[in-house]
C-alpha atoms as a PDB file:
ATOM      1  CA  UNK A   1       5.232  38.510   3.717  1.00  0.00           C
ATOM      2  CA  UNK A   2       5.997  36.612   0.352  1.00  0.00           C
ATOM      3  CA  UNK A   3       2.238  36.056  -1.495  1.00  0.00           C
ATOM      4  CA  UNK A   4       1.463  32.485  -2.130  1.00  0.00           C
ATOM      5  CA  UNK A   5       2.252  31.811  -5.627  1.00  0.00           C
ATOM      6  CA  UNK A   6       6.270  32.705  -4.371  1.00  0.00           C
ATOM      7  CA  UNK A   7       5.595  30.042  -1.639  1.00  0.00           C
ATOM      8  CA  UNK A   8       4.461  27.693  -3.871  1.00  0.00           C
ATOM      9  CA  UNK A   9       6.815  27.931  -6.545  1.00  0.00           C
ATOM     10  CA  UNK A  10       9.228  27.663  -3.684  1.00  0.00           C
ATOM     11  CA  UNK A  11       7.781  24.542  -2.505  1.00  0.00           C
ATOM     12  CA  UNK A  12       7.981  23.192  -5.824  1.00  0.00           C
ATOM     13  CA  UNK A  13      11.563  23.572  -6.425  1.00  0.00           C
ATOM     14  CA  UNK A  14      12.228  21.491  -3.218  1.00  0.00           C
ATOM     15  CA  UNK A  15       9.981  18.598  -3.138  1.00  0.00           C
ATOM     16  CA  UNK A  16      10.704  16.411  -5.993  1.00  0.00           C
ATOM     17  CA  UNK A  17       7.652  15.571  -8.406  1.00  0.00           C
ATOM     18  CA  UNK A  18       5.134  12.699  -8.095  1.00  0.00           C
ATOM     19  CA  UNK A  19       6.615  11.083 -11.700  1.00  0.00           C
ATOM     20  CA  UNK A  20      10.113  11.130 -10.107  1.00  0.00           C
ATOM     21  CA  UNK A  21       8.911   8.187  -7.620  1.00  0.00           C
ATOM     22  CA  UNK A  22      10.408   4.497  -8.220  1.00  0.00           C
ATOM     23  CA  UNK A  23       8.503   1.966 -10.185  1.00  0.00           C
ATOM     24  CA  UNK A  24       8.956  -0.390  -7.545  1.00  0.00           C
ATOM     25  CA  UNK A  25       6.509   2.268  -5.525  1.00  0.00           C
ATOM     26  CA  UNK A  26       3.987   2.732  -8.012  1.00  0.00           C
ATOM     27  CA  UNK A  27       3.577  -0.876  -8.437  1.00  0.00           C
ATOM     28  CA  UNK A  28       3.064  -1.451  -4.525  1.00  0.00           C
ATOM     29  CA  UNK A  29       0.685   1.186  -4.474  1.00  0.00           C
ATOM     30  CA  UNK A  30      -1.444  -0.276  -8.021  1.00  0.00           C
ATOM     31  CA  UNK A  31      -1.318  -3.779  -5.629  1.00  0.00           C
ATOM     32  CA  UNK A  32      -2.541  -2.097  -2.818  1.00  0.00           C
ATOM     33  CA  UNK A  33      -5.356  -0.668  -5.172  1.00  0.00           C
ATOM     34  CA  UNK A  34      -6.131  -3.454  -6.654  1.00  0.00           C
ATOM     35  CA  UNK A  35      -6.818  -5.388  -3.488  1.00  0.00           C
ATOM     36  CA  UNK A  36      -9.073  -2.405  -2.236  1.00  0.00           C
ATOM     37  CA  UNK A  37     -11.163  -2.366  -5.233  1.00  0.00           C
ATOM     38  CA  UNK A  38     -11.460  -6.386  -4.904  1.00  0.00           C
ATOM     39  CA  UNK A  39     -12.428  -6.754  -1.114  1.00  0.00           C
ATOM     40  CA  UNK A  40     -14.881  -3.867  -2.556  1.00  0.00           C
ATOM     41  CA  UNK A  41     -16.182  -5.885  -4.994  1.00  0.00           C
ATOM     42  CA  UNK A  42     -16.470  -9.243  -3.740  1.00  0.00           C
ATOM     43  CA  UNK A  43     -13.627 -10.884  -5.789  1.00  0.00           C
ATOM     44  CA  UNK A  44     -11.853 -11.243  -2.815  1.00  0.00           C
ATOM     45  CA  UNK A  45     -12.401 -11.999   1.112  1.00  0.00           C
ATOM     46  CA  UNK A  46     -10.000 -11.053   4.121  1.00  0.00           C
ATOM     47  CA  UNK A  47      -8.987 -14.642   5.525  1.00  0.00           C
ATOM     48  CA  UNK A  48      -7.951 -15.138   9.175  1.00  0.00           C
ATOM     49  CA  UNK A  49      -4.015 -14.197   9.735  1.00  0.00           C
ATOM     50  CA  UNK A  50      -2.084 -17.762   8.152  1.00  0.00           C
ATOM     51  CA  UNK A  51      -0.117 -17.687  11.813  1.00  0.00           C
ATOM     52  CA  UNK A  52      -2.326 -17.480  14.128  1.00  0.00           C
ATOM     53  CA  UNK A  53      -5.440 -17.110  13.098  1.00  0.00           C
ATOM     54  CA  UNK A  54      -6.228 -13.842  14.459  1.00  0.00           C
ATOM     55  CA  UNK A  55      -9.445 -12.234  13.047  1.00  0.00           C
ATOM     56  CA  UNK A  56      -9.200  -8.788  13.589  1.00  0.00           C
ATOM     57  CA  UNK A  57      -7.093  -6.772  11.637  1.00  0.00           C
ATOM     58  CA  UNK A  58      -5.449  -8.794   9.273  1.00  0.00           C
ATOM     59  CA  UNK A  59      -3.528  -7.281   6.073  1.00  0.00           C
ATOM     60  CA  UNK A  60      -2.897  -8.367   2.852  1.00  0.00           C
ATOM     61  CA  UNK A  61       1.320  -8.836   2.355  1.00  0.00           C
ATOM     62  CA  UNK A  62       2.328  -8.641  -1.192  1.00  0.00           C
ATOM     63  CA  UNK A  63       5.527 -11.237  -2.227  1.00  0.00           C
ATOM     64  CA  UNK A  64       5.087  -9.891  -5.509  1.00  0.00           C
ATOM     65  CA  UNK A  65       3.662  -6.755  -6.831  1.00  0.00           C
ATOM     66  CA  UNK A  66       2.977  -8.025 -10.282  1.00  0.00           C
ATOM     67  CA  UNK A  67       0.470 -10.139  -9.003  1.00  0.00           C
ATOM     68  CA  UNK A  68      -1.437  -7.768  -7.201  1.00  0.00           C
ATOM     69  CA  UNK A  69      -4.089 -10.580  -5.888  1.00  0.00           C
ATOM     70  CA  UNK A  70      -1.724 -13.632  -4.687  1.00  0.00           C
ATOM     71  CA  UNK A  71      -1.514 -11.894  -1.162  1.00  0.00           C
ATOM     72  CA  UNK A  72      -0.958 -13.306   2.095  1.00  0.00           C
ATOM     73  CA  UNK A  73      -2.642 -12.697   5.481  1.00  0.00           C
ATOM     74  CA  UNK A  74      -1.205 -11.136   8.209  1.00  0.00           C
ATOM     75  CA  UNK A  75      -2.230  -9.822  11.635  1.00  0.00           C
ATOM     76  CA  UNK A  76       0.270  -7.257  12.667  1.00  0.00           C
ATOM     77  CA  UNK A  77       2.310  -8.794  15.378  1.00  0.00           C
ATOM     78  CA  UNK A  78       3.336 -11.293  12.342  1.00  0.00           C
ATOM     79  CA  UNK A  79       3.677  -8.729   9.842  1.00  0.00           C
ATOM     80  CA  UNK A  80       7.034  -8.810   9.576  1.00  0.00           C
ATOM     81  CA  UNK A  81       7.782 -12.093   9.618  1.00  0.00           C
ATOM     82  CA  UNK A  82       7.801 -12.841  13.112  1.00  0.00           C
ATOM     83  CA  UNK A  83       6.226 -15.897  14.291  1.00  0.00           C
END
């Protein structure tokens, strides 16, 4: 049986490294961040879904990353842009 340092080192060799991701995917995941760490702190409020007005579990839908607070509301049967 091969220790674990050889299975790690293994591993690493195969799966790319976390700086290797796109900078369109660290920016969606600072958004997301940001919005967690405002609904957190009060600078921000979960609104009812701008479709239907559904309450309950309602996301926040990014247009633009770079403005990681202009989010829309969504419920998930209009998540993707269904009406």
């Amino acid at each position: 049986m091969r220790s674990s340092h050889a299975r790690r080192r293994r591993w690493r060799t195969l799966l790319p490294p976390i700086n290797d991701r796109r900078p369109r995917d660290l920016d969606r995941a600072r958004a997301i961040q940001a919005v967690a760490v405002a609904l957190r702190d009060g600078r921000l409020e979960k609104l009812p879904c701008e479709v239907c007005q559904a309450v309950e579990g309602v996301e926040a839908v990014h247009d633009d990353p770079a403005a990681p607070l202009d989010v829309r509301w969504r419920c998930p049967a209009h998540m993707q842009g269904r009406p």
